[in-house]
Every structure is written in structure tokens, then in C-alpha cells.
C-alpha atoms as a PDB file:
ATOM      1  CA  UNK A   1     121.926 116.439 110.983  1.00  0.00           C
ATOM      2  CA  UNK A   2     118.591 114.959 111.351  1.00  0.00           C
ATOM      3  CA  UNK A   3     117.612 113.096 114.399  1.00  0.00           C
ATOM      4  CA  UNK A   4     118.363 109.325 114.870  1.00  0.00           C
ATOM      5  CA  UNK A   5     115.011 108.785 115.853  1.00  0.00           C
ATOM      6  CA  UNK A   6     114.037 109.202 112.174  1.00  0.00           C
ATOM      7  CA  UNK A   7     116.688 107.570 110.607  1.00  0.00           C
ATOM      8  CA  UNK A   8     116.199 104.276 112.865  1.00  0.00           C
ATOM      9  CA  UNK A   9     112.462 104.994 111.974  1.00  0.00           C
ATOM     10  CA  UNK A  10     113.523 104.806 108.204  1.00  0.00           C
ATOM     11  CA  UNK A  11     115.421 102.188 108.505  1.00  0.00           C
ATOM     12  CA  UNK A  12     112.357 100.611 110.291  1.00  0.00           C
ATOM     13  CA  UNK A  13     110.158 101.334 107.810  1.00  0.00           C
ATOM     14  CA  UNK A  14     112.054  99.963 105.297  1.00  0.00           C
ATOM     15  CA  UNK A  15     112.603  96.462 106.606  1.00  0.00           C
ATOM     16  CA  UNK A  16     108.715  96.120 107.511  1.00  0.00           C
ATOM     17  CA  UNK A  17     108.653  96.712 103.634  1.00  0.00           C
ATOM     18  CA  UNK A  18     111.079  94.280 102.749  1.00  0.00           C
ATOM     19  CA  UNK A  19     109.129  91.886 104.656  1.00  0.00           C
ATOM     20  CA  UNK A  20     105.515  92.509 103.557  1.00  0.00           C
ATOM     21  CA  UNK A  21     106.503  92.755  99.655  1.00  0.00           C
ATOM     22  CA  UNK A  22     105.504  89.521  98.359  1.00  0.00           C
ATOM     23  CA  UNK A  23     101.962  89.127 100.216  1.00  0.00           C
ATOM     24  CA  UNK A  24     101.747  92.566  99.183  1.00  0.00           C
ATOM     25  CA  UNK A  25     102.371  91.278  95.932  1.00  0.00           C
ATOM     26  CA  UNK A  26      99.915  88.449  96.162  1.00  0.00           C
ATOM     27  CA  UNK A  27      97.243  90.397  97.642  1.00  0.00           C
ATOM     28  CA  UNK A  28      97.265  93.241  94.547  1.00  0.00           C
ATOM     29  CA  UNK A  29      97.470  90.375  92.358  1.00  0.00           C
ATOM     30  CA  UNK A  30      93.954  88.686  93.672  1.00  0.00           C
ATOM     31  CA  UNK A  31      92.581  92.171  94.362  1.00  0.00           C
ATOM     32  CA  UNK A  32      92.016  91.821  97.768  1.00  0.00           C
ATOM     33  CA  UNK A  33      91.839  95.261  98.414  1.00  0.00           C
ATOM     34  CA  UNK A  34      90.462  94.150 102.495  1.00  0.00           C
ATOM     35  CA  UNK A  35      93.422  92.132 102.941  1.00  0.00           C
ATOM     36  CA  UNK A  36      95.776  94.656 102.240  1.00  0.00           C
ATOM     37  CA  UNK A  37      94.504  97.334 104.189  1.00  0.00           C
ATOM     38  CA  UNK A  38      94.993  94.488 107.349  1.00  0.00           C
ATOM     39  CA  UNK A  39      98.618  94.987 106.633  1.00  0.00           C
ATOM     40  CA  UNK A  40     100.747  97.535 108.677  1.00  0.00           C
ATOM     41  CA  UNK A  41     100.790 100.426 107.717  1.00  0.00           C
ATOM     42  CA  UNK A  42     104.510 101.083 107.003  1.00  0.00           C
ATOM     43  CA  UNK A  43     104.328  98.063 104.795  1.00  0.00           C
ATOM     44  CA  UNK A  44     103.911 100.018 101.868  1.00  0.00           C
ATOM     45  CA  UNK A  45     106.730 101.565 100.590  1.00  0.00           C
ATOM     46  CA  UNK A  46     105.472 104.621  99.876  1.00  0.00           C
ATOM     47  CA  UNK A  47     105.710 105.359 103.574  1.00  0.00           C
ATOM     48  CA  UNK A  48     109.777 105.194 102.947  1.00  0.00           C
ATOM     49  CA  UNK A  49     111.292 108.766 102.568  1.00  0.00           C
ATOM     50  CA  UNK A  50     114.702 109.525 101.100  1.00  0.00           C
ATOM     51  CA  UNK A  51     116.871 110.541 103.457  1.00  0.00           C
ATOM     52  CA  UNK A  52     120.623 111.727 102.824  1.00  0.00           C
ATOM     53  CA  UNK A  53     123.026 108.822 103.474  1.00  0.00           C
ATOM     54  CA  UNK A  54     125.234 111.298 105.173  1.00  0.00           C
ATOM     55  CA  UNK A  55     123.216 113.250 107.273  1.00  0.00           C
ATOM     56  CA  UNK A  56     120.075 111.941 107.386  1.00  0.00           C
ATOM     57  CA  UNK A  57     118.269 115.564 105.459  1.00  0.00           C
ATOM     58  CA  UNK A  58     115.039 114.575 104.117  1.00  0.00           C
ATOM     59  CA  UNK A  59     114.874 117.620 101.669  1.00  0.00           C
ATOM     60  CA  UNK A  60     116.464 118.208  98.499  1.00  0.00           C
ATOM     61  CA  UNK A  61     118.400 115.247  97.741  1.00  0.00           C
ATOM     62  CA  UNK A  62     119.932 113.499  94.656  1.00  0.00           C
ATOM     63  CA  UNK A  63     118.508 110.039  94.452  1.00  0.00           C
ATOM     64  CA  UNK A  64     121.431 109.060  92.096  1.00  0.00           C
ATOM     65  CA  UNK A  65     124.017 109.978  94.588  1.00  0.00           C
ATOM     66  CA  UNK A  66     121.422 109.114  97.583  1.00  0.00           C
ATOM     67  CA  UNK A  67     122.940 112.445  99.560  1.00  0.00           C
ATOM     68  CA  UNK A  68     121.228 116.108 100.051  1.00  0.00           C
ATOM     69  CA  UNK A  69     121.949 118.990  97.597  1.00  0.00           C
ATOM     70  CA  UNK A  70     124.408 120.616 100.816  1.00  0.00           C
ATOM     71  CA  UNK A  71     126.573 117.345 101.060  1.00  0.00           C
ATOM     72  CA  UNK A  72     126.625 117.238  97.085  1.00  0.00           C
ATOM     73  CA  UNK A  73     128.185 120.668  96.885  1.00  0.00           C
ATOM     74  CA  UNK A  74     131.128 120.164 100.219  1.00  0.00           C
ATOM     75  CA  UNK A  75     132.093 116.556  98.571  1.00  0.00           C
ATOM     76  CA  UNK A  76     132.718 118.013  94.731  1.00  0.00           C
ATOM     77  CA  UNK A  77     134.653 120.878  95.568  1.00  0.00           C
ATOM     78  CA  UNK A  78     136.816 118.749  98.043  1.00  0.00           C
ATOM     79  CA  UNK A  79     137.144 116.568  94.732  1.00  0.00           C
ATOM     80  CA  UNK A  80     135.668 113.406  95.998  1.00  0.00           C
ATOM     81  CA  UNK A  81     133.056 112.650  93.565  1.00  0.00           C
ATOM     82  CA  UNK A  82     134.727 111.679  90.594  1.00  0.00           C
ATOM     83  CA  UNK A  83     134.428 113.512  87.127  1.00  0.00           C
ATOM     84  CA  UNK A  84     132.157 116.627  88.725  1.00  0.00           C
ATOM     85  CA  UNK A  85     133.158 119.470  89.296  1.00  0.00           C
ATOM     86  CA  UNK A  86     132.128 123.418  90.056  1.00  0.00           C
ATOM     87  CA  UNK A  87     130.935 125.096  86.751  1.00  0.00           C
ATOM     88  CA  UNK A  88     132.569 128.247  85.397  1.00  0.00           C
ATOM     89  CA  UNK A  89     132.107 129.667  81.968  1.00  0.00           C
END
């Protein structure tokens, strides 16, 4: 499990986006390239990461289910992700 440190950080991150995203907007839209780099710096949102929603992994993880490759693998063989299952042929 990954620190909570960077999850808070994340989470962090992500509002400061949320609240920079229409004068971001604006700004690109004038082209005031000066005025956006006065912004913070974590209000781009480039400077979110995926992180599992489980454990909080930052590598190998499934945007669609938002969880890490590991997690993927424990939750379909315990049969909790509906309509996947392990492959045999």
C-alpha cells in the first residue's frame, strides 16, 4: 500500500485542478502563455497521477476499473467483478 502522504497529495493535487480549470481555460483561450505560468503549479492536471483506488499503487493500473493490475487479478478470481473471469483454453 502506498503511503497516505501521496494519496492526500493526489487528492490535493486534484482539487487545486478542479479549481484552476476555467482561468486555465480562459488563459489558453487568450494565449496568455505569462499568465498561466503565474498559476500553481499543480494546477495543471497533468501533474495528477493515477493511483489505484484500493491501494493507492501508482504503477500498472487499469484506468477503466481505476485499480492496479495486482488488485484486478485478487477481485476476479474471488468473483467480484462481474462477467470476468480467469482465462483457460
Amino acid at each position: 500500500m502506498a503511503c497516505k502522504s501521496t494519496i492526500e497529495r493526489n487528492n490535493r493535487v486534484k482539487r487545486t485542478v478542479a479549481k484552476y480549470a476555467e482561468k486555465r481555460r480562459e488563459l489558453k483561450a487568450a494565449g496568455d502563455y505569462a499568465g498561466l505560468a503565474r498559476l500553481p503549479r499543480d494546477a495543471s492536471p497533468t501533474r495528477i497521477r493515477n493511483l489505484c483506488a484500493l491501494t493507492g499503487r501508482s504503477r500498472a493500473n487499469y484506468r477503466k476499473f481505476k485499480i492496479s493490475r495486482i488488485k484486478l487479478r485478487e477481485l476476479a478470481l474471488a468473483g467480484k467483478i462481474p462477467g470476468m473471469r480467469k482465462a483457460s483454453w
